[in-house]
N, C-alpha and C. Protein backbone atom coordinates (compact mmCIF):
# COMPACT_ATOMS: atom_id res chain seq x y z
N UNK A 1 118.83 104.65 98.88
CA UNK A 1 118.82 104.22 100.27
C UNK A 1 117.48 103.51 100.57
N UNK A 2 117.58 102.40 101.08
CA UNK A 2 116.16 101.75 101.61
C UNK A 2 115.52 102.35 103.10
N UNK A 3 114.67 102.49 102.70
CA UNK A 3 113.34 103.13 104.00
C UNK A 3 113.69 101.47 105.00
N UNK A 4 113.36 102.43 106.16
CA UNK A 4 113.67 101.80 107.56
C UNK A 4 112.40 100.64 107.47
N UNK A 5 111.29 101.06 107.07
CA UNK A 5 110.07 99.72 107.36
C UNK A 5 110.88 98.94 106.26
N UNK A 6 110.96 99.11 105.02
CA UNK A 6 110.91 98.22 104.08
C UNK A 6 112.04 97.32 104.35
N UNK A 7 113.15 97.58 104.89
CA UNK A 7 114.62 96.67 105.59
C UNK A 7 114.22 96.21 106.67
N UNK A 8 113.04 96.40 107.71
CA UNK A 8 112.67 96.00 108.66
C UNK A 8 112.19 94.31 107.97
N UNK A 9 111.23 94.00 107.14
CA UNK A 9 110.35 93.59 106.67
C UNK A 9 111.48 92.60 105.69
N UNK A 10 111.96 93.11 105.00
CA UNK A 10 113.09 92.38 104.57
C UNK A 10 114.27 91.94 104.99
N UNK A 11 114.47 92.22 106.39
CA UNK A 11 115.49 91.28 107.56
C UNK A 11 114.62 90.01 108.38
N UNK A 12 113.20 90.43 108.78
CA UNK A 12 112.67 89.73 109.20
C UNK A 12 112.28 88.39 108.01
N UNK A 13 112.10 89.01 106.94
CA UNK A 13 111.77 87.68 105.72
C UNK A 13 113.01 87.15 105.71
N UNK A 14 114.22 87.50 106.06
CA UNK A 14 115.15 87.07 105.67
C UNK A 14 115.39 85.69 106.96
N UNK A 15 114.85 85.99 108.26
CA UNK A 15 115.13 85.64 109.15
C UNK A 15 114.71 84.06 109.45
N UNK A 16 112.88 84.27 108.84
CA UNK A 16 112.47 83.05 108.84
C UNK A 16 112.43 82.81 107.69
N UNK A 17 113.29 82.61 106.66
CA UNK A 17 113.50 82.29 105.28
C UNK A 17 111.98 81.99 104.38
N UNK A 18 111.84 83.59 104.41
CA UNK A 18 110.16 83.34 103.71
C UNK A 18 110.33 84.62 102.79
N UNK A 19 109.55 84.52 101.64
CA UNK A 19 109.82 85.47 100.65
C UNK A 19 107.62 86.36 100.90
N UNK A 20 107.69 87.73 100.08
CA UNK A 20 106.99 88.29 100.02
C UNK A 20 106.85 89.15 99.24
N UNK A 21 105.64 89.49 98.42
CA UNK A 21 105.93 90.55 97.31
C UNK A 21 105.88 92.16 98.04
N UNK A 22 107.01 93.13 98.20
CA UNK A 22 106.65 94.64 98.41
C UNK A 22 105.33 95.23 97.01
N UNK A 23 105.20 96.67 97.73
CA UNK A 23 104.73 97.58 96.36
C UNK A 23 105.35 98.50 96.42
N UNK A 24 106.17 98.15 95.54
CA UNK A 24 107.20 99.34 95.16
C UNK A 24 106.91 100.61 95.40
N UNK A 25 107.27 101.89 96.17
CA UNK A 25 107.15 102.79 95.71
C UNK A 25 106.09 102.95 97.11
N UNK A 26 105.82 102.64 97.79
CA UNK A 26 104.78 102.42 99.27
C UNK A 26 105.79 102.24 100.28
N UNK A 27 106.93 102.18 100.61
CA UNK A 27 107.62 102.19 101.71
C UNK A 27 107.22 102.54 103.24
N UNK A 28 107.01 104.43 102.87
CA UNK A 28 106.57 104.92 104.01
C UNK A 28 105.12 104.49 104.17
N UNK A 29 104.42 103.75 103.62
CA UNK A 29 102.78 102.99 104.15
C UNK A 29 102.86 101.73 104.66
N UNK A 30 104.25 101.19 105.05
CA UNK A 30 104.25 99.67 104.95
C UNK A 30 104.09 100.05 106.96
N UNK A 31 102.94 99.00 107.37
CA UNK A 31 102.41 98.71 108.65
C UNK A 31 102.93 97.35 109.73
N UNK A 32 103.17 96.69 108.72
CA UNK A 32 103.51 95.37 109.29
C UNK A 32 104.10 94.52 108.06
N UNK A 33 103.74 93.10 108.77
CA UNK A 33 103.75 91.76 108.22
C UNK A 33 103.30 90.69 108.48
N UNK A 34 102.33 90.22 107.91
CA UNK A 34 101.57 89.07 108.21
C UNK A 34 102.16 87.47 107.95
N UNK A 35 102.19 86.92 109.33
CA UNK A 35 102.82 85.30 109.12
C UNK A 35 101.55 84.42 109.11
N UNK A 36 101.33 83.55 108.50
CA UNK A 36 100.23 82.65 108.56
C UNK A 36 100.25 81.45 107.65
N UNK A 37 100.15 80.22 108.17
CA UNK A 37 100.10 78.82 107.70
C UNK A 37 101.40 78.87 106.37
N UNK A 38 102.94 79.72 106.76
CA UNK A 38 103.98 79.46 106.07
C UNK A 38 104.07 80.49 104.91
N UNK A 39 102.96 81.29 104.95
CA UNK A 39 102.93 82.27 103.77
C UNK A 39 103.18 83.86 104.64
N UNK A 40 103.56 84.67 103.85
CA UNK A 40 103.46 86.18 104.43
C UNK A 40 103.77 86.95 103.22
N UNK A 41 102.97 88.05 103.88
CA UNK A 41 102.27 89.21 103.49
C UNK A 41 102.84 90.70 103.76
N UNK A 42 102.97 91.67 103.34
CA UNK A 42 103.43 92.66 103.51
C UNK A 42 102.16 93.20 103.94
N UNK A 43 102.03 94.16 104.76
CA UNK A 43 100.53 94.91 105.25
C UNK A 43 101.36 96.47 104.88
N UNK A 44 99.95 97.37 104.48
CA UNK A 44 99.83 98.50 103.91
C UNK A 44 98.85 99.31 104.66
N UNK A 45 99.15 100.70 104.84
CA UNK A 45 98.32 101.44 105.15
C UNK A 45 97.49 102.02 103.89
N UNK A 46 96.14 101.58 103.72
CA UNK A 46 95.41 102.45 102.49
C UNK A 46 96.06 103.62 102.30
N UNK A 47 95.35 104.52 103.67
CA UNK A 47 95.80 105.77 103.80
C UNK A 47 97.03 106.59 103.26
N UNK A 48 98.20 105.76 103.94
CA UNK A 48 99.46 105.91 103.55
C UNK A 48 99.76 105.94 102.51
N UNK A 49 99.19 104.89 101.70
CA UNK A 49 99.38 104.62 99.81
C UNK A 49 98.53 106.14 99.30
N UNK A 50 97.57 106.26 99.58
CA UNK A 50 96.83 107.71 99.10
C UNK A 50 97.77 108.55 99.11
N UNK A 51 98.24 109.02 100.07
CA UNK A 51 98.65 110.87 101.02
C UNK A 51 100.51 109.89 99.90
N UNK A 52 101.20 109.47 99.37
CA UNK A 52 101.72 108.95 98.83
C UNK A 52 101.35 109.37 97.07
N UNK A 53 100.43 108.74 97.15
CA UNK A 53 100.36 109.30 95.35
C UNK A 53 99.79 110.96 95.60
N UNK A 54 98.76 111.16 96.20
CA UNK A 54 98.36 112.58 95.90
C UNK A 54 99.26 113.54 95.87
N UNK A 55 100.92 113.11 95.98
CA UNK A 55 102.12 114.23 96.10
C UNK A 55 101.98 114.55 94.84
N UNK A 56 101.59 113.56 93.45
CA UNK A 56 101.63 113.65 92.28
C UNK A 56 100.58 113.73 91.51
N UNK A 57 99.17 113.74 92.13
CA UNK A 57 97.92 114.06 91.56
C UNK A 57 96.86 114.46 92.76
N UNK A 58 95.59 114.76 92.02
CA UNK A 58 94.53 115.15 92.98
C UNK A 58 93.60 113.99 93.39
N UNK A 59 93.34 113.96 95.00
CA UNK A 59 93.48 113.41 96.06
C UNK A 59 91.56 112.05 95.53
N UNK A 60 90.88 112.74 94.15
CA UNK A 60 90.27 111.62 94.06
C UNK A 60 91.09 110.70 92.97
N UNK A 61 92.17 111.25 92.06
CA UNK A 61 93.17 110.48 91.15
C UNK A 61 93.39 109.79 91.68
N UNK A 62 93.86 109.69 92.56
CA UNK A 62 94.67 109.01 93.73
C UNK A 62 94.12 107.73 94.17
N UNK A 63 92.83 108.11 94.60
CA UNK A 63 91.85 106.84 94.89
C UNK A 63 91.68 106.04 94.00
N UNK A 64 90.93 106.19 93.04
CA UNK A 64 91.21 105.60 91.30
C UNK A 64 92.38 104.83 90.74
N UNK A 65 93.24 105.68 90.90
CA UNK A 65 94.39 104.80 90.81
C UNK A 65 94.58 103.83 91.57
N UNK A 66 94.98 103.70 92.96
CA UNK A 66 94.72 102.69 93.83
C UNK A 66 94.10 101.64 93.74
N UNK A 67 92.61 101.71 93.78
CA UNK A 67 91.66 101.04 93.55
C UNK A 67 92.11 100.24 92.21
N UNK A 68 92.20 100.76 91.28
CA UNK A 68 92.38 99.87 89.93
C UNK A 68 93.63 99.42 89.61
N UNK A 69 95.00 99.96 90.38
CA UNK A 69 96.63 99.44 89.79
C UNK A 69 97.12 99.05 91.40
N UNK A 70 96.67 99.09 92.47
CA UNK A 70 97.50 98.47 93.11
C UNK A 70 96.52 97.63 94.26
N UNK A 71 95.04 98.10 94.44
CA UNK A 71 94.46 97.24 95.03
C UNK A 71 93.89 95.87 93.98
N UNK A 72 93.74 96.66 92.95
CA UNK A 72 92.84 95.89 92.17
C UNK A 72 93.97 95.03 91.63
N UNK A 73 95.23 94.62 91.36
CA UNK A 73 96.12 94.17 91.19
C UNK A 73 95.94 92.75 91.71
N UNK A 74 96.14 91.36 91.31
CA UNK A 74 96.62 90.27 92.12
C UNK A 74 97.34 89.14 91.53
N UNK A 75 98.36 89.35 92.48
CA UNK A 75 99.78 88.91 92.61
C UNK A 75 99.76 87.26 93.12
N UNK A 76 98.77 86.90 93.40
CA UNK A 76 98.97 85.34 94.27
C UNK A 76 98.69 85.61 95.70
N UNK A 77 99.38 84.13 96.22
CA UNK A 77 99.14 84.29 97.98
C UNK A 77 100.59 85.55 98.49
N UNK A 78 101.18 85.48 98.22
CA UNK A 78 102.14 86.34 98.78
C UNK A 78 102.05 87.66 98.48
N UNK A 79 101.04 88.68 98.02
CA UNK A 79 100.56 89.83 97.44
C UNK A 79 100.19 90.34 98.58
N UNK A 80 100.49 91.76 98.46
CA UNK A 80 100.55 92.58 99.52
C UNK A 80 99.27 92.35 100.23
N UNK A 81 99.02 93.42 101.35
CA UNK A 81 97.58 93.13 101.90
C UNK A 81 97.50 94.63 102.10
N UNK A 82 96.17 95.67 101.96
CA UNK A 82 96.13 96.71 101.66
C UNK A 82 94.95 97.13 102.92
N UNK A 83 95.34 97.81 104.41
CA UNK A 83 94.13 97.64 105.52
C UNK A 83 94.39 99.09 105.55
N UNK A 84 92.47 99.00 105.48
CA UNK A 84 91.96 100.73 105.92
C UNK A 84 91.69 100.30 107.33
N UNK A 85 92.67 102.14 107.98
CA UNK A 85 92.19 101.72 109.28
C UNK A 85 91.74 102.52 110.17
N UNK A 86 90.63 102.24 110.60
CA UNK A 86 89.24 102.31 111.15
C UNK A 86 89.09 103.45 112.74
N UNK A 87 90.32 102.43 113.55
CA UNK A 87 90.12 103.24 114.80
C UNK A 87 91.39 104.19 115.24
C-alpha cells in the first residue's frame, strides 16, 4: 500500500507532468515538494529519516548512515532535498 504523502507527491508530479526522484523507504518523512525554474524536488524531514532508521539501529548508526547513504548520495537536479528543521 502507498503512504498518503508519497501518492500526494506523486499525483501532484503527475499533475504538472514533472518527474522527481523519492527515497525509498522515507515515506512517513516526506514534508513537501519543491517547484522551481521546471525542476522539483521531493523535501524530507532529517528528523523523520533518523526516528525511521533508528527502528533498526542505534540512534548515532542512524546518523552515520544518513549522512553517508542518503544525504551524502547525489542523484542530479531532481534528488531529494533533505531540511533540518530548526523552529
Amino acid at each position: 500500500m502507498v503512504n498518503a504523502k508519497r501518492k500526494a507527491v506523486e499525483d501532484r508530479l503527475l499533475e504538472i507532468e514533472e518527474e522527481a526522484y523519492v527515497a525509498d523507504g522515507f515515506d512517513d518523512a516526506i514534508i513537501g515538494l519543491i517547484e522551481k525554474s521546471g525542476e522539483c524536488q521531493v523535501v524530507y524531514s532529517t528528523q523523520g529519516i533518523i526516528d525511521i532508521l533508528s527502528r533498526d539501529m542505534d540512534y548515532e548508526s542512524a546518523w552515520e548512515f544518513f549522512e553517508f547513504n542518503v544525504r551524502g548520495s547525489y542523484l542530479g537536479s531532481k534528488e531529494p532535498l533533505y531540511m533540518d528543521l530548526v523552529c
